[in-house]
C-alpha atoms as a PDB file:
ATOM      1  CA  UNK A   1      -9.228  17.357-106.330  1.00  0.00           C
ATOM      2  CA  UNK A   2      -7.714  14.388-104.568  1.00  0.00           C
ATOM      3  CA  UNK A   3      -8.377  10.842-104.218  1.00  0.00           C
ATOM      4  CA  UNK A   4      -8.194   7.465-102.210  1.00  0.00           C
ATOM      5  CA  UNK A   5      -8.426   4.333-104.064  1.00  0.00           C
ATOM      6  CA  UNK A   6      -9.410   0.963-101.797  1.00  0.00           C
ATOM      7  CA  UNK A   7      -8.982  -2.492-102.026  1.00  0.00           C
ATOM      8  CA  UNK A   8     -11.148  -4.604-100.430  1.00  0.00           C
ATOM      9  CA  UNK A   9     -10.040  -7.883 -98.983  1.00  0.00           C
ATOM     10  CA  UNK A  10      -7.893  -7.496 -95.636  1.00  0.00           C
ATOM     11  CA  UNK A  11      -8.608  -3.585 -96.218  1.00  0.00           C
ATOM     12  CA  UNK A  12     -12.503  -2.463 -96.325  1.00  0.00           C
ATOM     13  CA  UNK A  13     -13.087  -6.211 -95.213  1.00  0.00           C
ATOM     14  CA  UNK A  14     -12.331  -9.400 -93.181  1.00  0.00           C
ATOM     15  CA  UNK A  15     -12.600 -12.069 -95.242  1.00  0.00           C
ATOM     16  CA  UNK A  16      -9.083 -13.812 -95.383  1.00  0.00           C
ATOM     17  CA  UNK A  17     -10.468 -16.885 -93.418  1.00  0.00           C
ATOM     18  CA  UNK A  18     -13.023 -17.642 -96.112  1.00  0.00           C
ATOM     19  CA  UNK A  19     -11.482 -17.258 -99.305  1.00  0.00           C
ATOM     20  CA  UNK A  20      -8.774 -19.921 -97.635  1.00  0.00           C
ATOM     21  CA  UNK A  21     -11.420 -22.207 -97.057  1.00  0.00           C
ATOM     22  CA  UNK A  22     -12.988 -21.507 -99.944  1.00  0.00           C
ATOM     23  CA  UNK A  23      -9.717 -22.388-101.787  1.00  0.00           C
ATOM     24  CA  UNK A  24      -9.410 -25.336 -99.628  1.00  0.00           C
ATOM     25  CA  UNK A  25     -12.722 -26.356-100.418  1.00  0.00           C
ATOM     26  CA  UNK A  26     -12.098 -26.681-104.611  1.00  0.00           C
ATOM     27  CA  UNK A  27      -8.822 -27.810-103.988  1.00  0.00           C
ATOM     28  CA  UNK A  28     -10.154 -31.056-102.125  1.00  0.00           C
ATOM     29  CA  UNK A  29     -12.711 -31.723-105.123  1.00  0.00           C
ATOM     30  CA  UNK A  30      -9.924 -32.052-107.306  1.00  0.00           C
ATOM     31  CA  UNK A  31      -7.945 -34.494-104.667  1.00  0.00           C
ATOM     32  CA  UNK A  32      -5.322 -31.684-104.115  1.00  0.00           C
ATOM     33  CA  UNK A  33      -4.321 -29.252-100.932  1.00  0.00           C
ATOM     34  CA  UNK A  34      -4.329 -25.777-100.703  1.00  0.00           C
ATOM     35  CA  UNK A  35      -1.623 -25.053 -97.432  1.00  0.00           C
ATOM     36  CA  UNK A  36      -1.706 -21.508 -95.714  1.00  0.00           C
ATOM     37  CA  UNK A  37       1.955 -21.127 -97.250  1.00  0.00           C
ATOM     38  CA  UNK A  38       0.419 -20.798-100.884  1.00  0.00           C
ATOM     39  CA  UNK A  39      -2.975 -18.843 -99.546  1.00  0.00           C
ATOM     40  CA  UNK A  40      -0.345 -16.208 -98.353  1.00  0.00           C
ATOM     41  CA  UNK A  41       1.833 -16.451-101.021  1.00  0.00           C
ATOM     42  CA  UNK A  42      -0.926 -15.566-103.387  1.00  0.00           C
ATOM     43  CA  UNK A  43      -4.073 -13.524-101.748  1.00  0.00           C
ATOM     44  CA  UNK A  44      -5.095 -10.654-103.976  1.00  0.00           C
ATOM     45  CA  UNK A  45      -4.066 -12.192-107.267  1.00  0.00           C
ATOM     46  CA  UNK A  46      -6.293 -12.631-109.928  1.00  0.00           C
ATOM     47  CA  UNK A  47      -8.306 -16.256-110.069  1.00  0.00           C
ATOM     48  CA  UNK A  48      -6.300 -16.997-112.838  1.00  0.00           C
ATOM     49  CA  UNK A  49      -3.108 -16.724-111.148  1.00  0.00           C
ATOM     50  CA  UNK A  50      -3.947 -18.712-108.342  1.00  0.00           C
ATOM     51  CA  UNK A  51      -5.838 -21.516-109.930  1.00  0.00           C
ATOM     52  CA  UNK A  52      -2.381 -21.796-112.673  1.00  0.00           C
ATOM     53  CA  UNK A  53      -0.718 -22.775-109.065  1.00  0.00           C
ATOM     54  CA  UNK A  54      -3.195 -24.599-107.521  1.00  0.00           C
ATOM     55  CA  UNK A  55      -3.265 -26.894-111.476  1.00  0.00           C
ATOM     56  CA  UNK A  56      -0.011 -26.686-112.404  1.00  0.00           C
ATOM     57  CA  UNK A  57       0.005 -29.680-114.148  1.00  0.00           C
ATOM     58  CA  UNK A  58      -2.840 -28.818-116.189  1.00  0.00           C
ATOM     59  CA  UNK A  59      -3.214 -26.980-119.217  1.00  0.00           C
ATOM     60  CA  UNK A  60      -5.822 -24.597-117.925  1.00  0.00           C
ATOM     61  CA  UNK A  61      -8.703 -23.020-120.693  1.00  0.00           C
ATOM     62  CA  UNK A  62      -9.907 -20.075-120.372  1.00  0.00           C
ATOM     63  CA  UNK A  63     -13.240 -21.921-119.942  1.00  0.00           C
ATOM     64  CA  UNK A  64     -11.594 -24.360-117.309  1.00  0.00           C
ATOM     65  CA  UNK A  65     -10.735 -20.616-115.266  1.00  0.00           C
ATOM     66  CA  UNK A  66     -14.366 -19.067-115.740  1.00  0.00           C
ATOM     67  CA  UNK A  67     -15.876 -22.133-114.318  1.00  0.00           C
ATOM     68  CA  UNK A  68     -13.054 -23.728-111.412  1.00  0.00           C
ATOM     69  CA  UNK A  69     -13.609 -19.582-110.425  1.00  0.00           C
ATOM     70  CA  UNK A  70     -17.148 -19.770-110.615  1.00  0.00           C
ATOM     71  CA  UNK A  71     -17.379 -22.696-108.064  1.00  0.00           C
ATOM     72  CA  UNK A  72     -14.753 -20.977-105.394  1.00  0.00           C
ATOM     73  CA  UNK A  73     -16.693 -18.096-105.793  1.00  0.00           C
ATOM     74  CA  UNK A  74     -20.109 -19.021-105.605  1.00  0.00           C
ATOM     75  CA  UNK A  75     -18.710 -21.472-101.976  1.00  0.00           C
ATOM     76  CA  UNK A  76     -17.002 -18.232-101.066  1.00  0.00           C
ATOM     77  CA  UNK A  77     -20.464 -16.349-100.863  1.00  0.00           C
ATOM     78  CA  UNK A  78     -21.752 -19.384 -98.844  1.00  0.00           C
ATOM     79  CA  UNK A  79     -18.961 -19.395 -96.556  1.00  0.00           C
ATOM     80  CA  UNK A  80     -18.823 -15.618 -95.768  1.00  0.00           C
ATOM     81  CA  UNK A  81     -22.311 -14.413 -95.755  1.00  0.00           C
ATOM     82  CA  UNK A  82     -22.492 -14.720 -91.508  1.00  0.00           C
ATOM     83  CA  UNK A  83     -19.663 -12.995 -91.175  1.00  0.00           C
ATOM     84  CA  UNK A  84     -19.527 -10.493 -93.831  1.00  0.00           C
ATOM     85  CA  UNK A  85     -18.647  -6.860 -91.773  1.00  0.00           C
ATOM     86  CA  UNK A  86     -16.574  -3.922 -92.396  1.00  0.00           C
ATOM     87  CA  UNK A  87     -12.664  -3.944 -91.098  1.00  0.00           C
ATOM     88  CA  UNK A  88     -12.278  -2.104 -87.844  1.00  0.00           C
ATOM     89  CA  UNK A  89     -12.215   1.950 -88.945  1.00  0.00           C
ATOM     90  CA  UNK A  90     -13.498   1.336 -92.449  1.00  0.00           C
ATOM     91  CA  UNK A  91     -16.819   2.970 -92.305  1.00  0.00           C
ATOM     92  CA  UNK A  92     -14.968   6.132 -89.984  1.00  0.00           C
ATOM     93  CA  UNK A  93     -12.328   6.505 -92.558  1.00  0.00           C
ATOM     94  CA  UNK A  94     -14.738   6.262 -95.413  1.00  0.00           C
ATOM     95  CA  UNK A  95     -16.840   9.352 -93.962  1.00  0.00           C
ATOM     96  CA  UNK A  96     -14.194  11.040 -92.661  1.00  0.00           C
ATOM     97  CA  UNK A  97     -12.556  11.112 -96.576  1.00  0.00           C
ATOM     98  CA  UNK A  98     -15.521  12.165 -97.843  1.00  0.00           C
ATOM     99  CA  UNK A  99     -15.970  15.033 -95.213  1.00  0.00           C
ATOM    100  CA  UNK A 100     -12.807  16.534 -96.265  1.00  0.00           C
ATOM    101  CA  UNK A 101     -13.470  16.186-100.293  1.00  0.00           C
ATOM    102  CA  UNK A 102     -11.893  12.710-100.924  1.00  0.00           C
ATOM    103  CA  UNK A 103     -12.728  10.733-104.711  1.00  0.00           C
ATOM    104  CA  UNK A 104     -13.199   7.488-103.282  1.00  0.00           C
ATOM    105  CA  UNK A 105     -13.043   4.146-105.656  1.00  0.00           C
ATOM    106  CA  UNK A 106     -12.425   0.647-105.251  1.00  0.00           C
ATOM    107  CA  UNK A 107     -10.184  -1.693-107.234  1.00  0.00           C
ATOM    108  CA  UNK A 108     -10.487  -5.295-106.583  1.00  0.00           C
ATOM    109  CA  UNK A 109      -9.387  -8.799-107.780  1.00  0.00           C
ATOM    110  CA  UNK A 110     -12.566 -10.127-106.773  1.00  0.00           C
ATOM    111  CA  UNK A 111     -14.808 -10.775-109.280  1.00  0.00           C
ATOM    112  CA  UNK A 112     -18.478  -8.480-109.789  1.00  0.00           C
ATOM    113  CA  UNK A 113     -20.427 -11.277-108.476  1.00  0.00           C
ATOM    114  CA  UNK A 114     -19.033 -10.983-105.192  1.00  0.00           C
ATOM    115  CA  UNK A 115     -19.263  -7.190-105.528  1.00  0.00           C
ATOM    116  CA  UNK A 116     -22.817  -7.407-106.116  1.00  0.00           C
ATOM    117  CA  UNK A 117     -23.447  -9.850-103.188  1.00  0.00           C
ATOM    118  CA  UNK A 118     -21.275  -7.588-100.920  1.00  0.00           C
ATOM    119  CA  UNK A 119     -23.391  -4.537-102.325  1.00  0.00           C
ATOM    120  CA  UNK A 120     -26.194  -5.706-100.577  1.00  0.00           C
ATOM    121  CA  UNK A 121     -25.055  -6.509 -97.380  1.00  0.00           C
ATOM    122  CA  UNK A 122     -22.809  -3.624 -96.344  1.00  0.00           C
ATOM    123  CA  UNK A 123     -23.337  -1.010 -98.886  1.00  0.00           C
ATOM    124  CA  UNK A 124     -20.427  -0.665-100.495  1.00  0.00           C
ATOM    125  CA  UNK A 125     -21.165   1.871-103.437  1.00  0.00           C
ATOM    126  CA  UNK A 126     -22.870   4.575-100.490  1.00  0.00           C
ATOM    127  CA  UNK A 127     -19.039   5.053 -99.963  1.00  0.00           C
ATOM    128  CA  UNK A 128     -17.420   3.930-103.173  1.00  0.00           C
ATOM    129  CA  UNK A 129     -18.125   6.306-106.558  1.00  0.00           C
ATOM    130  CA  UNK A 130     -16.249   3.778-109.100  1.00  0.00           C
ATOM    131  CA  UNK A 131     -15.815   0.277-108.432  1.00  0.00           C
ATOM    132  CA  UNK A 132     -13.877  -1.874-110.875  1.00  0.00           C
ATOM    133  CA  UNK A 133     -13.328  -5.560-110.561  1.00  0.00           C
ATOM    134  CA  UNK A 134     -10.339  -8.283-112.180  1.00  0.00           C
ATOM    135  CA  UNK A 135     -12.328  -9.114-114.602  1.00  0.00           C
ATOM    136  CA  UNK A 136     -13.175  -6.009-116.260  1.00  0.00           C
ATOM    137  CA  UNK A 137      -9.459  -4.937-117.060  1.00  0.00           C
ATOM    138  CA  UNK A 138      -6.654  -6.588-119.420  1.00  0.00           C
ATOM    139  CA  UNK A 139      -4.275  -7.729-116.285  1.00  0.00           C
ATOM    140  CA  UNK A 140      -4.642  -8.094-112.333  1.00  0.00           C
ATOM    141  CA  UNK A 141      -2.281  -6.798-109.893  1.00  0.00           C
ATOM    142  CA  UNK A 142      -0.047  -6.576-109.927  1.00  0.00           C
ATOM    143  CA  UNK A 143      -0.092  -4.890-113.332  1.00  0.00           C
ATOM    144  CA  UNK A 144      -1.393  -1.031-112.775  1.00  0.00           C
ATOM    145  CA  UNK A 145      -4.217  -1.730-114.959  1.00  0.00           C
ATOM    146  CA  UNK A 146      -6.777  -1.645-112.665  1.00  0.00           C
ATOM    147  CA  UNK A 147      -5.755   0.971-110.104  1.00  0.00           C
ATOM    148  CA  UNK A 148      -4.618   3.357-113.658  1.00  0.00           C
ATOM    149  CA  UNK A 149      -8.304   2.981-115.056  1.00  0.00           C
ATOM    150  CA  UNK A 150     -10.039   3.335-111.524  1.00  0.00           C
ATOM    151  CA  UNK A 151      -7.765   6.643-111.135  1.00  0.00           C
ATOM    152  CA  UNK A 152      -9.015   8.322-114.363  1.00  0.00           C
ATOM    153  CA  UNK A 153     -12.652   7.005-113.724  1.00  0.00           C
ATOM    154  CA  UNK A 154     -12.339   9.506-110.438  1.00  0.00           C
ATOM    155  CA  UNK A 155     -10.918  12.263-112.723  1.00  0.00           C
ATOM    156  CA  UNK A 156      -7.999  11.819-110.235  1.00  0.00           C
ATOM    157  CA  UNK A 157      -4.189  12.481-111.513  1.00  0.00           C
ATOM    158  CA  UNK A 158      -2.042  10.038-110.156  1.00  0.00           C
ATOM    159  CA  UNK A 159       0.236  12.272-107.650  1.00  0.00           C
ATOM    160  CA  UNK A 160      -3.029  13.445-106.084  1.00  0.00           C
ATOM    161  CA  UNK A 161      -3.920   9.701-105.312  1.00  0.00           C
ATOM    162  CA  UNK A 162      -3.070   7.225-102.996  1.00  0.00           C
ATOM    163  CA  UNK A 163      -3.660   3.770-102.756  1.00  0.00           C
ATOM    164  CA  UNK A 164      -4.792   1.549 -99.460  1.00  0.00           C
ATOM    165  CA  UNK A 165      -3.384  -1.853-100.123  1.00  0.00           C
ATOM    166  CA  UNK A 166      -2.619  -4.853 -97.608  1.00  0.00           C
ATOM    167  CA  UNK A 167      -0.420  -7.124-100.215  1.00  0.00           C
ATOM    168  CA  UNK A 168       2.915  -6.914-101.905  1.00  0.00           C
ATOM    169  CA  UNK A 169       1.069  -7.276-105.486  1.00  0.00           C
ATOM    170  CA  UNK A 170      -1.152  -4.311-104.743  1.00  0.00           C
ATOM    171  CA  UNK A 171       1.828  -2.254-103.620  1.00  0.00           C
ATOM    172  CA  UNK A 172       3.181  -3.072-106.772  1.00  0.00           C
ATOM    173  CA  UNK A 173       0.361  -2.036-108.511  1.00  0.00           C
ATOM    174  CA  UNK A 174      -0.054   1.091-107.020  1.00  0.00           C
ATOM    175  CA  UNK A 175       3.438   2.225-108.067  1.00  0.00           C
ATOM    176  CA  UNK A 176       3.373   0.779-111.548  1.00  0.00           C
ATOM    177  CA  UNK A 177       0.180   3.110-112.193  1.00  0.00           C
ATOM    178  CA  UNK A 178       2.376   6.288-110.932  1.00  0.00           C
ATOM    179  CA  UNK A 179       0.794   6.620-107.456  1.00  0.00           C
ATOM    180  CA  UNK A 180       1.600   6.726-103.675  1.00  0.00           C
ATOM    181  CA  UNK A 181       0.316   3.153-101.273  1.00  0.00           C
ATOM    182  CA  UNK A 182      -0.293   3.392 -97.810  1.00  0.00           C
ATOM    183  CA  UNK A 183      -0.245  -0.470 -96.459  1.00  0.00           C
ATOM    184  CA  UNK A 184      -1.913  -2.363 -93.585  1.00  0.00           C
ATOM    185  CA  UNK A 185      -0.098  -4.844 -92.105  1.00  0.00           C
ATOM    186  CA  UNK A 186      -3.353  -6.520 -91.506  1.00  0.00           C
ATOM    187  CA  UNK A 187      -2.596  -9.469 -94.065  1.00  0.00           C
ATOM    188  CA  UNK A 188       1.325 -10.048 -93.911  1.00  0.00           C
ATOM    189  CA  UNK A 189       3.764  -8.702 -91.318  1.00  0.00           C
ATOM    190  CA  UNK A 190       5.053  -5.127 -91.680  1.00  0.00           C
ATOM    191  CA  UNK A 191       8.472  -6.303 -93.028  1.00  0.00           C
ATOM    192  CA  UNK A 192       6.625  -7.967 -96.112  1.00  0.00           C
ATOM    193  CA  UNK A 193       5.402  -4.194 -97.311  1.00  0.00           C
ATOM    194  CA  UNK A 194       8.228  -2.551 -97.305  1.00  0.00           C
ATOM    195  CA  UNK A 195       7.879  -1.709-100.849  1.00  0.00           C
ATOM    196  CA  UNK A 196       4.822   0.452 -99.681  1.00  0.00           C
ATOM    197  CA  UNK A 197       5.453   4.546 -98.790  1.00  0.00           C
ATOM    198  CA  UNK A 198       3.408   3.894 -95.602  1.00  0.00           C
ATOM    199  CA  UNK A 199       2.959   1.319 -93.130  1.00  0.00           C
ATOM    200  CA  UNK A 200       0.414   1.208 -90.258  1.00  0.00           C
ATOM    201  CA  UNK A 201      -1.378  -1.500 -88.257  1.00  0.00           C
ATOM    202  CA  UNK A 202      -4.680  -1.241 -89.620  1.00  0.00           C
ATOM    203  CA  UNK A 203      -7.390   2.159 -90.547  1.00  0.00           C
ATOM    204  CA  UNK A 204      -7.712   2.896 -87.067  1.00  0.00           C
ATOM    205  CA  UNK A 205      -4.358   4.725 -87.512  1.00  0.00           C
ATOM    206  CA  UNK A 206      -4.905   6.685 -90.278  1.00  0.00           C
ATOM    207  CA  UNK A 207      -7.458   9.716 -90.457  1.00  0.00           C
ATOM    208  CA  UNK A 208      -8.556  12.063 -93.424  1.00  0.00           C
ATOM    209  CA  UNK A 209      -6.331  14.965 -92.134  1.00  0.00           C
ATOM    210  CA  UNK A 210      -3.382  12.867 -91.761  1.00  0.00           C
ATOM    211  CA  UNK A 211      -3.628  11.388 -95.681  1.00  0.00           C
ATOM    212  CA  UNK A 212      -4.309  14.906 -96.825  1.00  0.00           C
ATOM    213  CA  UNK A 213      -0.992  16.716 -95.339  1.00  0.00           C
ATOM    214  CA  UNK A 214       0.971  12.987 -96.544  1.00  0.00           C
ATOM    215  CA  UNK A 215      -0.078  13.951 -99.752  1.00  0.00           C
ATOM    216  CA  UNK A 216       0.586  17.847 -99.543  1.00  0.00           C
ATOM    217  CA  UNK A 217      -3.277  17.849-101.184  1.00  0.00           C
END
């Protein structure tokens, strides 16, 4: 048995443009900025993580983070529901895996609100068996929490799983829980993901067949 285990933002999906504005959005209620140097520096962290840099002169409560997170979110889902569609060669890939008798889960930073919205629109869990969300582990990436817990969901041992990241925190990840990360320089530049065992320009480079032999699975 063998396994692929997803991220979601700038891998399954588009959606860079609208968690920036998103982000830009909440900043400018609370009279700050939110540059492109700091949306880079810190897509695919947890809420948490970002809004601790976006306040870093407040003393942030755990309440403050549920509901600063809940507003972003909620404008997020207002922002992105146009233009919600699948990254070029995500749906091929996704069949294609399953064809050749690929476990298929999802770990993502992203809150299970958004999952659920996203659920509805493109169908996410005909692809995905487990999906497991930032909020419903101890730590974020790039601790291994999430990507360790959605590996033994799948009944998956780690050298028989890769990950498909696009970030330097989910590369990270994805080695801290023992397993192998493919990354897509669809996010930051090929020479940020270095760390990662694999490096192409986005899914339409990579095929079931190809994964499998990577993986000697």
């Amino acid at each position: 048995m063998w396994g692929v285990l997803w991220d979601l933002d700038g891998v399954l999906i588009d959606s860079a443009q609208w968690h920036w504005a998103s982000w830009q959005w909440l900043a400018q209620q609370h009279n700050r900025t939110f540059p492109l140097e700091l949306f880079t520096e810190t897509f695919g962290l947890p809420n948490a993580a970002i809004l601790r840099r976006l306040f870093p002169d407040r003393d942030l409560t755990d309440e403050d983070i549920r509901v600063l997170s809940d507003q972003k979110e909620a404008m997020y889902r207002t922002l992105v529901r146009a233009h919600l569609t699948w990254r070029p060669g995500a749906i091929e890939l996704l069949e294609d895996l399953r064809r050749h008798g690929a476990r298929q889960g999802l770990f993502t930073s992203t809150p299970r609100s958004n999952i659920v919205f996203m659920d509805e629109i493109l169908g996410l869990s005909r692809y995905l068996e487990v999906i497991l969300t930032g909020d419903e582990v101890p730590r974020g990436k790039p601790a291994p929490d999430g990507y360790a817990a959605l590996c033994q969901r799948l009944g998956l041992i780690p050298d028989r799983a890769v990950v498909i990241e696009d970030a330097p925190a989910g590369i990270e990840a994805a080695h801290a829980a023992g397993m192998r990360c493919i990354a897509l320089a669809t996010t930051h530049p090929p020479e940020r993901l270095t760390a990662a065992d694999w490096v192409v320009r986005d899914l339409t480079d990579l095929s079931a067949r190809q994964i499998q032999v990577w993986l000697d699975v």
